[in-house]
Protein backbone atom coordinates (compact mmCIF):
# COMPACT_ATOMS: atom_id res chain seq x y z
CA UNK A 1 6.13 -23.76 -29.40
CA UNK A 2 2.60 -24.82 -28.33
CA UNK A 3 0.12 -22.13 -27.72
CA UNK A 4 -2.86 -22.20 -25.91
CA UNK A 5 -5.71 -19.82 -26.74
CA UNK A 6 -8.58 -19.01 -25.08
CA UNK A 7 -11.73 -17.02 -25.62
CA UNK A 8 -14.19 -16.59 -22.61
CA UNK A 9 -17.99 -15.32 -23.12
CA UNK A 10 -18.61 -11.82 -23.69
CA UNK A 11 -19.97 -10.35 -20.28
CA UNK A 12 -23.53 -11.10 -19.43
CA UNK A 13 -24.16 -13.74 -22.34
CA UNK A 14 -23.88 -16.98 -20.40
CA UNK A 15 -22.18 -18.16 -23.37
CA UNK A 16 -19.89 -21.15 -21.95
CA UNK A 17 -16.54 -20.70 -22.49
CA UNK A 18 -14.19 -22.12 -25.69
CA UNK A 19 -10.79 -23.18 -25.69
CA UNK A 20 -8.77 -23.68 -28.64
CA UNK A 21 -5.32 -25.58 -29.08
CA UNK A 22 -2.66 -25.54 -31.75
CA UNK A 23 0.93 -25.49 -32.16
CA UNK A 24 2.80 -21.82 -33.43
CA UNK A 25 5.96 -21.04 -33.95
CA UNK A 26 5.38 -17.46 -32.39
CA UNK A 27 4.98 -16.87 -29.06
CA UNK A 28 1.82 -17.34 -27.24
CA UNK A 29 -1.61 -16.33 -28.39
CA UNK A 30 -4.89 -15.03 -26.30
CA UNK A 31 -8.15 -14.78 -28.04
CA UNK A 32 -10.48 -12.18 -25.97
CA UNK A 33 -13.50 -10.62 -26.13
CA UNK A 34 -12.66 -7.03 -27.26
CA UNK A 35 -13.66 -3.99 -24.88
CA UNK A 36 -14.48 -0.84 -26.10
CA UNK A 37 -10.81 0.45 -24.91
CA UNK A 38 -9.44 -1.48 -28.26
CA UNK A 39 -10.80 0.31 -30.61
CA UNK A 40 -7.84 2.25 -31.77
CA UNK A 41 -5.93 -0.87 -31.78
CA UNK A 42 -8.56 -2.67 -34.05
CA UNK A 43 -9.18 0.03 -36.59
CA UNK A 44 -5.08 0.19 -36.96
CA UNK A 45 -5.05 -3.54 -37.49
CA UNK A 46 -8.14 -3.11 -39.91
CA UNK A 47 -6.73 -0.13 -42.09
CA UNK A 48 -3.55 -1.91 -42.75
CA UNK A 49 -5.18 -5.01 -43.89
CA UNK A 50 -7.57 -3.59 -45.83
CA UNK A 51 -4.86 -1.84 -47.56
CA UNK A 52 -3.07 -4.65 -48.64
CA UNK A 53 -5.84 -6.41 -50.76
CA UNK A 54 -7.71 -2.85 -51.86
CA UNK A 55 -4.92 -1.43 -53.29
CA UNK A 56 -4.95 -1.02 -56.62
CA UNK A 57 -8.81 -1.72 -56.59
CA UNK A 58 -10.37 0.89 -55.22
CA UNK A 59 -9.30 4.83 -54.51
CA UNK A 60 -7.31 4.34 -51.06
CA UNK A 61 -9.73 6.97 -49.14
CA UNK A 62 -12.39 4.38 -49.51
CA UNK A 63 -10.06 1.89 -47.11
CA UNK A 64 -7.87 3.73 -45.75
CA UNK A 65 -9.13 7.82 -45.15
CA UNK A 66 -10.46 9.03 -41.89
CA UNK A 67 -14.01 8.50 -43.14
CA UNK A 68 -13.30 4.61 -43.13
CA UNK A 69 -11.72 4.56 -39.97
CA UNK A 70 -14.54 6.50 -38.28
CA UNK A 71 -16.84 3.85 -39.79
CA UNK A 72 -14.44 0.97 -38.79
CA UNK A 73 -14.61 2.53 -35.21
CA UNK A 74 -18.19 2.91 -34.67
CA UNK A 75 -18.92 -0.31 -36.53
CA UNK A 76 -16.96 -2.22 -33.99
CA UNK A 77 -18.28 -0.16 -31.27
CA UNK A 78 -21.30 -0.94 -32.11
CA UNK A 79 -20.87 -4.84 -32.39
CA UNK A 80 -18.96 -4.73 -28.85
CA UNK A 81 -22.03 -4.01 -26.96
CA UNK A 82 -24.83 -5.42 -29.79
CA UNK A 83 -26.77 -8.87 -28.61
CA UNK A 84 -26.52 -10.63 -31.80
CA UNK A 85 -22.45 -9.56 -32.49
CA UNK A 86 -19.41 -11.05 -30.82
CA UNK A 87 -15.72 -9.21 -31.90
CA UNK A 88 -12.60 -11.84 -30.51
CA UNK A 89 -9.35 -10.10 -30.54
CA UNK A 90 -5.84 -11.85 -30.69
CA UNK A 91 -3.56 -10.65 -28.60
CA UNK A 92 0.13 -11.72 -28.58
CA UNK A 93 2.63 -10.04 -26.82
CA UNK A 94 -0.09 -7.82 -25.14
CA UNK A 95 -0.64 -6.50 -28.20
CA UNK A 96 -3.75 -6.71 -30.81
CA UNK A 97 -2.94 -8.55 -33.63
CA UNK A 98 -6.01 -9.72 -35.16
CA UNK A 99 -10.06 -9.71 -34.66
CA UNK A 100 -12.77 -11.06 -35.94
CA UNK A 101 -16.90 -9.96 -35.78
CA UNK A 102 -19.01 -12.83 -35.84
CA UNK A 103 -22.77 -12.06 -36.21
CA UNK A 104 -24.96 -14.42 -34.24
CA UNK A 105 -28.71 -12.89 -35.53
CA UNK A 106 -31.14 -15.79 -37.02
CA UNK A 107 -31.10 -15.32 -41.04
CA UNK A 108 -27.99 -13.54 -40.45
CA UNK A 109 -25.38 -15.72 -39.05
CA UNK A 110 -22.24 -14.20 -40.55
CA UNK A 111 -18.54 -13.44 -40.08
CA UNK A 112 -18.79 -10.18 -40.77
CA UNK A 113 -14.50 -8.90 -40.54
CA UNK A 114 -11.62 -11.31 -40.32
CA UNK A 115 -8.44 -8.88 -40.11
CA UNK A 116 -4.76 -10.02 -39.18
CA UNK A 117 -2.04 -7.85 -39.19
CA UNK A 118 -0.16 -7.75 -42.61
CA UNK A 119 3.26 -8.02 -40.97
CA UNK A 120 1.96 -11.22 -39.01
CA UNK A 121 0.60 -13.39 -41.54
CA UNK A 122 1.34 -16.82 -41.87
CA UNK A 123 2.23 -17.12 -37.93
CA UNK A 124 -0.96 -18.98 -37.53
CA UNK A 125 -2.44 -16.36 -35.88
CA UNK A 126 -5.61 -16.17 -38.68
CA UNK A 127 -6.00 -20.12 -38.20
CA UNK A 128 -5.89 -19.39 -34.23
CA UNK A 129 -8.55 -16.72 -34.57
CA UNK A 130 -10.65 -18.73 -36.73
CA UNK A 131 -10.64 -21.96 -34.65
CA UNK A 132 -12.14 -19.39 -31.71
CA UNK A 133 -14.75 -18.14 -34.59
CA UNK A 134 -15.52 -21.63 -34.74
CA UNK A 135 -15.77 -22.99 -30.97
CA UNK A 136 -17.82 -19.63 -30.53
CA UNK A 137 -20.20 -21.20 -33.52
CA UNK A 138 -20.42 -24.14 -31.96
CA UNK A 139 -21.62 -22.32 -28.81
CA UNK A 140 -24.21 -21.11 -30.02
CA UNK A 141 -25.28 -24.33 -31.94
CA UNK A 142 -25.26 -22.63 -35.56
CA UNK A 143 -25.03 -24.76 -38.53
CA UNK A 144 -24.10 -22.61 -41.01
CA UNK A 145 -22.19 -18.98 -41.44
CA UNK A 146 -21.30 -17.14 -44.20
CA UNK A 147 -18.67 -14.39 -45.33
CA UNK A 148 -18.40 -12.20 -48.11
CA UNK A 149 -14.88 -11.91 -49.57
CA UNK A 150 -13.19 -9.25 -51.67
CA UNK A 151 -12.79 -11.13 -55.33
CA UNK A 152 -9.60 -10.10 -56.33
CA UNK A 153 -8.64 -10.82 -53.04
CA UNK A 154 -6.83 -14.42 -53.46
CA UNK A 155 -4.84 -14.59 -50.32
CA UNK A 156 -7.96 -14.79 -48.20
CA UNK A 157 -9.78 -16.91 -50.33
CA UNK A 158 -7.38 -19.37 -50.17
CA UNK A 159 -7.07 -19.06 -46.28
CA UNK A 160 -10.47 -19.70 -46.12
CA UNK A 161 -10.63 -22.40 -48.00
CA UNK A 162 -7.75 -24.13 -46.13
CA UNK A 163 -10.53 -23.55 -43.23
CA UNK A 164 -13.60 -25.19 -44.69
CA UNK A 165 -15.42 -22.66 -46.52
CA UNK A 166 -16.58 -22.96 -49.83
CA UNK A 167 -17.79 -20.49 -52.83
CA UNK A 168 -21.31 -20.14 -52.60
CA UNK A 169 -22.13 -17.26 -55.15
CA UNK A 170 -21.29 -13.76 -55.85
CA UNK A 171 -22.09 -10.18 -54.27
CA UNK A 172 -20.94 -7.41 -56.66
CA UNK A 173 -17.40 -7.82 -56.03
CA UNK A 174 -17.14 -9.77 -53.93
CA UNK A 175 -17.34 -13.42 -53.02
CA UNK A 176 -19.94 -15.31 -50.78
CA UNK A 177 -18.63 -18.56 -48.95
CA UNK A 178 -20.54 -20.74 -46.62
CA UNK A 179 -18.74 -22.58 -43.38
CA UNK A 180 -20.88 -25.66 -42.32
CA UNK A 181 -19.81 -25.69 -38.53
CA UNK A 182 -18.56 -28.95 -37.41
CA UNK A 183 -19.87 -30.61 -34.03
CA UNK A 184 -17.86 -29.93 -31.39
């Protein structure tokens, strides 16, 4: 079924609005600015992503104990109402899904989280999310963004990849990749 998805400026940034098309085989996809009303939703969504790749890795209270999620919470708080953040939510079925916090600060233009729920993947609801990362990119005329990726974490590497992005060194353990923006 085709989907349209749409993300609109968060409030007071003038930023013009995006809109993103693709074909799903789920139902029917809107990309939002998140409110500070979803944070419960979007720490759930983080913890059980973040669970799936740092298992094994690293001692679970360090991804998924209420220490992280009080960090995930204010994090995303934070970036909600910060000048230089944007955080898109998927939504499908009224219900989060995904989000994504893009950092818009000169130097420092970054995707900084990139979550999709574990029992969702492969719906195209990470490409979805990423083509609104992208149009909001584009926005804001940026050339180049960057991510860092959990190493052992080949699932998202690869996703990324499929995406455009490309290794472009190493941070402890984790990856760096660079996204040159295409024109709109």
């Amino acid at each position: 079924m085709a989907a349209i998805v749409t993300c609109g400026p968060r409030p007071g940034t003038g930023r013009p609005r995006g809109r993103v098309q693709g074909s799903m085989d789920t139902a029917s996809v809107t990309i939002r600015d998140a409110h500070p009303d979803d944070l419960d939703d979007i720490a759930d969504v983080h913890r059980r992503a973040r669970a799936t790749y740092y298992a094994g890795h690293l001692p679970e209270e360090e991804y998924d104990g209420p220490d992280e999620l009080g960090r995930c919470r204010a994090g995303t708080e934070r970036a909600i109402g910060a000048a230089d953040r944007r955080v898109l939510c998927a939504l499908r079925e009224g219900r989060i899904v995904a989000f994504a916090v893009l950092g818009f600060r000169p130097g420092d233009e970054k995707l900084y989280q990139f979550h999709v729920d574990p029992d969702l993947w492969r719906a195209g609801l990470g490409s979805a999310l990423h083509g609104a990362c992208v149009t909001a990119w584009q926005d804001a005329a940026l050339e180049t963004v960057r991510l860092d990726v959990f190493a052992p974490n080949r699932r998202a590497r690869a996703f990324y990849a499929r995406q455009g992005w490309v290794a472009d060194g190493h941070a402890d353990d984790h990856v760096t990749m660079a996204l040159r923006v295409p024109t709109a």
